[in-house]
C-alpha atoms as a PDB file:
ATOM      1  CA  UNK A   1     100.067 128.093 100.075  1.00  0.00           C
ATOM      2  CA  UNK A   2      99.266 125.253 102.389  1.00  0.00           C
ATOM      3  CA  UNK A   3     100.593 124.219 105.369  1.00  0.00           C
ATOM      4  CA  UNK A   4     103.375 121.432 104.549  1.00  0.00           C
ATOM      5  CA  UNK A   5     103.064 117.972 105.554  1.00  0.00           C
ATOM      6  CA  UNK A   6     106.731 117.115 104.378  1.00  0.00           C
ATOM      7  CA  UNK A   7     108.641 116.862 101.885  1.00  0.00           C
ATOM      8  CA  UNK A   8     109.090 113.967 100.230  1.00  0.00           C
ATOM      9  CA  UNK A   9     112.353 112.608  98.144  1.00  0.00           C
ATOM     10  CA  UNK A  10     112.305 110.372  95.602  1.00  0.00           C
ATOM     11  CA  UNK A  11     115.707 107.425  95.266  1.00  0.00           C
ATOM     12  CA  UNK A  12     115.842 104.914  92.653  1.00  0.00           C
ATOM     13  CA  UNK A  13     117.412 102.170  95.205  1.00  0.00           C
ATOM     14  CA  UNK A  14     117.265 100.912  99.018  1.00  0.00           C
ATOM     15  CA  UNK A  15     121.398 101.771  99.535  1.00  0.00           C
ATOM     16  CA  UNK A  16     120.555 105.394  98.406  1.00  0.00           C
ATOM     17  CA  UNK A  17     118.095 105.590 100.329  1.00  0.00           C
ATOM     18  CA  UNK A  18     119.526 104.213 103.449  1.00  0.00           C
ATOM     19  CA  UNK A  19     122.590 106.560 102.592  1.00  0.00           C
ATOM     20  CA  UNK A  20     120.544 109.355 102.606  1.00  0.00           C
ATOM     21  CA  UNK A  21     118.543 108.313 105.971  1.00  0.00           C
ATOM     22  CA  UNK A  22     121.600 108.169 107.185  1.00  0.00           C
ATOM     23  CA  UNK A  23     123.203 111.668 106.228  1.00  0.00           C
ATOM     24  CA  UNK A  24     120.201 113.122 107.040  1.00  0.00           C
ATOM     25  CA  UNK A  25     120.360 111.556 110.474  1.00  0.00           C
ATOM     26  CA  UNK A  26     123.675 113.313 110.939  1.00  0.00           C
ATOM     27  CA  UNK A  27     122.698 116.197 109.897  1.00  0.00           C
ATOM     28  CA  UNK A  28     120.237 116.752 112.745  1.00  0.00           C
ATOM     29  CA  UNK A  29     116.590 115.918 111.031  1.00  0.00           C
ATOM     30  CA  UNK A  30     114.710 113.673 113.648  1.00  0.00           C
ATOM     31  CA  UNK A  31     111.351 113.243 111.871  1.00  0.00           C
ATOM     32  CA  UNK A  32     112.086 110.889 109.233  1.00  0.00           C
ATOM     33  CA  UNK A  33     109.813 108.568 107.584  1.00  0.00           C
ATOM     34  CA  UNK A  34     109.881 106.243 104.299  1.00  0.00           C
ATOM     35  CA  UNK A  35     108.096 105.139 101.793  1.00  0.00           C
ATOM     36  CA  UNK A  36     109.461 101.529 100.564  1.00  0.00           C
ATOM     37  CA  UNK A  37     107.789  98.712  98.034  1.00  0.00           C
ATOM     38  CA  UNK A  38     109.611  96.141  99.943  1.00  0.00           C
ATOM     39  CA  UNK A  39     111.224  96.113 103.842  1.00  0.00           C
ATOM     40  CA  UNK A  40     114.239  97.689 103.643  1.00  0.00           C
ATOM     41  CA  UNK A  41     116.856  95.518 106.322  1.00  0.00           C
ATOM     42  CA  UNK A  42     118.108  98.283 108.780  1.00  0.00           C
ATOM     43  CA  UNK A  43     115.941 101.263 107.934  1.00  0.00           C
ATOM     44  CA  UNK A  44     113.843 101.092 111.227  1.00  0.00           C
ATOM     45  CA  UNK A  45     116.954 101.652 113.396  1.00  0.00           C
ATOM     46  CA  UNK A  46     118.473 104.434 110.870  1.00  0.00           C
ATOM     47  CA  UNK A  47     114.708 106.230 110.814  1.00  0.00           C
ATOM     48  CA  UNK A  48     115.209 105.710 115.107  1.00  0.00           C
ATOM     49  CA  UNK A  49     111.836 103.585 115.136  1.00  0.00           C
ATOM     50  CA  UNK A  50     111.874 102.405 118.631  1.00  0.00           C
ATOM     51  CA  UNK A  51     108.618 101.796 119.428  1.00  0.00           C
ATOM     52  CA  UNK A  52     107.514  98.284 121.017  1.00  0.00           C
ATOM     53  CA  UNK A  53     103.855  98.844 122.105  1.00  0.00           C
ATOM     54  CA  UNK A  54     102.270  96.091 119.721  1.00  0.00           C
ATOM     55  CA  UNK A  55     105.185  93.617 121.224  1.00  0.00           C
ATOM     56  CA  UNK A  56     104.518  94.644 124.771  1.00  0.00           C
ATOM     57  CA  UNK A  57     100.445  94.347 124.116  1.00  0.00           C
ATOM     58  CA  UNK A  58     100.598  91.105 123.149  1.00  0.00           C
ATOM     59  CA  UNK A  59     102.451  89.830 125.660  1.00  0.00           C
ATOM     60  CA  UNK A  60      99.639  91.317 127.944  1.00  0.00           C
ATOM     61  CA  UNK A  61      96.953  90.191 126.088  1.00  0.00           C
ATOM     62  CA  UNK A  62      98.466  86.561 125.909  1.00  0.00           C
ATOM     63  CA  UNK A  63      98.854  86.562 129.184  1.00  0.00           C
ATOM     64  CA  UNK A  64      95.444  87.724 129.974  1.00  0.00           C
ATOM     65  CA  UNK A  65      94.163  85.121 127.530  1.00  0.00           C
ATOM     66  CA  UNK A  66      96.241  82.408 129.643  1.00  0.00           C
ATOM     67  CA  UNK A  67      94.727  83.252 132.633  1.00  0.00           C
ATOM     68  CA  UNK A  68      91.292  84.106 131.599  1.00  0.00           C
ATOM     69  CA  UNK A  69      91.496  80.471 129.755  1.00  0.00           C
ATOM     70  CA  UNK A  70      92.283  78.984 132.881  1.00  0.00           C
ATOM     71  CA  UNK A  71      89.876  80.768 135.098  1.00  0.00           C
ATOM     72  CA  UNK A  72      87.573  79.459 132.930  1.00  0.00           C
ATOM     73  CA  UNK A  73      88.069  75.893 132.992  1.00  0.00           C
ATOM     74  CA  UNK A  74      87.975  75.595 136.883  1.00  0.00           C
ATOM     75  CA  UNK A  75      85.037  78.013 137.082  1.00  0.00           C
ATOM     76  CA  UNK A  76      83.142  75.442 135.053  1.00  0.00           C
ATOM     77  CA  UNK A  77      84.510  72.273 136.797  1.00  0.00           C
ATOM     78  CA  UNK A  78      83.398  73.780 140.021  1.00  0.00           C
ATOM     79  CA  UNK A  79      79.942  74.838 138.906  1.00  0.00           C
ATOM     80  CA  UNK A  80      79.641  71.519 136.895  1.00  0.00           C
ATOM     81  CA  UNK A  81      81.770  68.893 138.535  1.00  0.00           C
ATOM     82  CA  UNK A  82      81.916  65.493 136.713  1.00  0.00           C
ATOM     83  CA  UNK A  83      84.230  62.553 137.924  1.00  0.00           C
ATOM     84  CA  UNK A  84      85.991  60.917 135.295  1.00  0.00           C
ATOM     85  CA  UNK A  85      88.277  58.108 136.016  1.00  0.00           C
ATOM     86  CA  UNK A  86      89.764  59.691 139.008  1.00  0.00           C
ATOM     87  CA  UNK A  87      90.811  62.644 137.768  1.00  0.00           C
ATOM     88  CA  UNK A  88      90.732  65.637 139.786  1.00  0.00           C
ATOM     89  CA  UNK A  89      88.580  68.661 139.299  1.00  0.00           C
ATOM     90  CA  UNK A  90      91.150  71.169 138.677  1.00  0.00           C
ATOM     91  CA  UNK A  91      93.439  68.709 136.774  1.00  0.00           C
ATOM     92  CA  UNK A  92      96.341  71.588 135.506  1.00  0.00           C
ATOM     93  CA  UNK A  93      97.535  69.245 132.878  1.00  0.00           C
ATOM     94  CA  UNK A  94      94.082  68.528 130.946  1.00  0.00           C
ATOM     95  CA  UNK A  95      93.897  72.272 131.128  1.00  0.00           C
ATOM     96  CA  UNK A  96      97.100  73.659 129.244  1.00  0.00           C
ATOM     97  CA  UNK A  97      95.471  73.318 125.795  1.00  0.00           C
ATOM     98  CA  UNK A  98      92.505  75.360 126.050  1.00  0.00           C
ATOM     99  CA  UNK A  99      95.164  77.958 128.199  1.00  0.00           C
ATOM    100  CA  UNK A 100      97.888  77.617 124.973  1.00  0.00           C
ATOM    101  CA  UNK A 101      94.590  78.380 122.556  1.00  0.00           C
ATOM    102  CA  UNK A 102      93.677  81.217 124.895  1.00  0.00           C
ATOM    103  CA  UNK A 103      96.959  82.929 125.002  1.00  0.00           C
ATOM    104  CA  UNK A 104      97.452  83.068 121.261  1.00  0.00           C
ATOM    105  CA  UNK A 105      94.120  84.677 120.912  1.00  0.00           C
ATOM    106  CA  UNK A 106      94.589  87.141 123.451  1.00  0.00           C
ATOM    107  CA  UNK A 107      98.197  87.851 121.973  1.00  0.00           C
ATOM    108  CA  UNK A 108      96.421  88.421 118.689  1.00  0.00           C
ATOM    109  CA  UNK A 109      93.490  89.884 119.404  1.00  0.00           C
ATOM    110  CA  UNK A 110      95.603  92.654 121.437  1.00  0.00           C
ATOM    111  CA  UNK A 111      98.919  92.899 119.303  1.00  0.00           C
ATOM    112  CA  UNK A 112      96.026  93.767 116.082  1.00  0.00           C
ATOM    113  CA  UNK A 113      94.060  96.487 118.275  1.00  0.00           C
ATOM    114  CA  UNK A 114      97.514  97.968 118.884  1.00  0.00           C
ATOM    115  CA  UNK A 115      98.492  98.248 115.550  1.00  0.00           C
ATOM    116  CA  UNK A 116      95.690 100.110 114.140  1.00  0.00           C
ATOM    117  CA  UNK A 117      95.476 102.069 117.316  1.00  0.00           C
ATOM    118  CA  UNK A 118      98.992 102.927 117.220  1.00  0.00           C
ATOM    119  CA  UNK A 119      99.063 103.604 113.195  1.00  0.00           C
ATOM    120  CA  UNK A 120      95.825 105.280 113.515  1.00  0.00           C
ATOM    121  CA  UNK A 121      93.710 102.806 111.309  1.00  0.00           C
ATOM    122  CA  UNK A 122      91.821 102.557 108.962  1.00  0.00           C
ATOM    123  CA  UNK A 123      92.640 105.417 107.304  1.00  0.00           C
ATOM    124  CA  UNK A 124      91.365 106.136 103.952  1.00  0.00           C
ATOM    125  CA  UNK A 125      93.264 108.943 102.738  1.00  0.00           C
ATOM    126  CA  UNK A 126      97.140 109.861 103.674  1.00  0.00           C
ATOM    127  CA  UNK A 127      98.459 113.513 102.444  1.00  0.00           C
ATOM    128  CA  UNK A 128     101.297 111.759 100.944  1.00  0.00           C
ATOM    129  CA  UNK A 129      99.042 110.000  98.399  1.00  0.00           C
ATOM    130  CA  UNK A 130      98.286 113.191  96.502  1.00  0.00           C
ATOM    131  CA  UNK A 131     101.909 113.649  95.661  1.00  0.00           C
ATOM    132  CA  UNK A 132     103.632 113.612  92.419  1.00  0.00           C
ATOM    133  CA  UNK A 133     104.654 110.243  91.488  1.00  0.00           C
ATOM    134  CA  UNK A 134     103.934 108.492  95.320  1.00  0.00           C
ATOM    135  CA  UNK A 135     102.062 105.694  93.031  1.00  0.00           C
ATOM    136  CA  UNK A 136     105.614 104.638  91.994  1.00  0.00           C
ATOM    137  CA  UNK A 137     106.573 103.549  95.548  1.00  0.00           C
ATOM    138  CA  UNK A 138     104.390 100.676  95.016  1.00  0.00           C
ATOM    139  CA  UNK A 139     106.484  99.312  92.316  1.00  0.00           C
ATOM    140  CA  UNK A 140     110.254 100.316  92.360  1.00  0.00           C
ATOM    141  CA  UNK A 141     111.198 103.694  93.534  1.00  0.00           C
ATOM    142  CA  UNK A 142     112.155 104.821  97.505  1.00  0.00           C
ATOM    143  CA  UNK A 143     110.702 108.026  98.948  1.00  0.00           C
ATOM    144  CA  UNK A 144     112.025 109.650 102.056  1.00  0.00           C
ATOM    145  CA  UNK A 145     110.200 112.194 103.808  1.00  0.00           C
ATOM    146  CA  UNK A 146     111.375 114.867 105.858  1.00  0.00           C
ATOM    147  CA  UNK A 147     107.892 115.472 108.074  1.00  0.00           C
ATOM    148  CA  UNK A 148     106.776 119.193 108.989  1.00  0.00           C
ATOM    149  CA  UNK A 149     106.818 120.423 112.225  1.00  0.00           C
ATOM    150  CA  UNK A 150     106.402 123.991 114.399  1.00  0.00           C
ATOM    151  CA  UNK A 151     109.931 124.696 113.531  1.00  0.00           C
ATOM    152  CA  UNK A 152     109.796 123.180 109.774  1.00  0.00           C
ATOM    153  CA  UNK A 153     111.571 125.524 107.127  1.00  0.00           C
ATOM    154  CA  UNK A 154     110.991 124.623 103.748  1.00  0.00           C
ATOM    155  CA  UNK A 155     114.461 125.463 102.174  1.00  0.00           C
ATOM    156  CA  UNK A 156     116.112 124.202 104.637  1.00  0.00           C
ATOM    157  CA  UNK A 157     114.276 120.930 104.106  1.00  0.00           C
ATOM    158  CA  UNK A 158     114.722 121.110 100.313  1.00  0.00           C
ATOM    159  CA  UNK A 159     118.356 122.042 100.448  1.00  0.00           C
ATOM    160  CA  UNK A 160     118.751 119.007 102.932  1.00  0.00           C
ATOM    161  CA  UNK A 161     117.154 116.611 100.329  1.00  0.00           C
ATOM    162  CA  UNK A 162     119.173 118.369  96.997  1.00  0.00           C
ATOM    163  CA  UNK A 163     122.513 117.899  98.739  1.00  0.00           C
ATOM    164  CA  UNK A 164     121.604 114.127  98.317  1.00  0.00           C
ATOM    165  CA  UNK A 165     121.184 113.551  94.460  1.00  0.00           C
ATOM    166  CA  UNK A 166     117.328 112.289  94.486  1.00  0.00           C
ATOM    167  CA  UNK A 167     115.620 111.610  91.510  1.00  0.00           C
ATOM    168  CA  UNK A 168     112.917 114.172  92.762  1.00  0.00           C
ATOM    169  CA  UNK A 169     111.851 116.910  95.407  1.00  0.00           C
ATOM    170  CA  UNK A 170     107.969 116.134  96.167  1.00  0.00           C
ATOM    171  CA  UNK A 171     106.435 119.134  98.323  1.00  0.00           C
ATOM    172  CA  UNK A 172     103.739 117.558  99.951  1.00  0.00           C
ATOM    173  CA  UNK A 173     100.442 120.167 101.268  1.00  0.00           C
ATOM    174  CA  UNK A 174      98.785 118.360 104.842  1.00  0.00           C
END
């Protein structure tokens, strides 16, 4: 047989679900991972999804952008100085809208690198999309995935998943 990527169960609502996140949370299992058609309020924290990279990227990259904006501005007044009505070359105030316009593209730019750095993207194919009825978590039913590690057991897994009433037990090859 091949080597498991997890095994997936299948709940016909978000509250089962996040019950069963939850149990299984108690219970020990660490890798978690669902499969919603909708954000589920509360499931990141129950899944322990702590991660803050794209968050903390941004906030680089709009800084960056900020200062790179500004940079810019007085590099080009000093190359190209014009006097106009008085105003100084480096004039901070005329400057702040070309800095605001940098920073949110450098916040972009940055947070959407992270994200499909971090989620591995683009991906074309997932081993959960060759399950048994996965196509259904596009419309109204809640998978939760117990994901396979070194020290995976199967029936451990599956007797983890029974003990919570799902609709189904999906045994998902990686």
């Amino acid at each position: 047989m091949a080597e498991p990527y997890a095994l997936l169960a299948e709940f016909d609502s978000p509250e089962r679900l996040m019950d069963a996140a939850r149990r299984l949370r108690e219970q020990g299992w660490r890798r978690l991972e669902a499969f919603t058609p909708f954000p589920v309020e509360g499931l990141d924290r129950l899944l322990g999804f702590t991660d803050d990279k794209v968050a903390r990227a941004m906030l680089i990259g709009g800084a960056a952008g900020a200062v790179l904006g500004f940079l810019m501005q007085v590099g080009t007044n000093l190359d190209y100085p014009l006097w106009v009505g008085g105003r100084p070359l480096i004039a901070v105030p005329a400057f702040m809208l070309i800095c605001f316009e940098m920073l949110v593209l450098g916040a972009v730019l940055s947070g959407i690198g992270t994200l499909f750095v971090a989620n591995r993207l683009p991906r074309l194919n997932h081993p959960v999309f060759a399950a048994d009825r996965f196509d259904l978590s596009a419309d109204d039913r809640f998978f939760l995935a117990i994901l396979a590690d070194a020290d995976f057991d199967r029936d451990d897994a599956g007797k983890a998943l029974a003990a919570l009433g799902p609709r189904a037990i999906i045994e998902v090859s990686a």
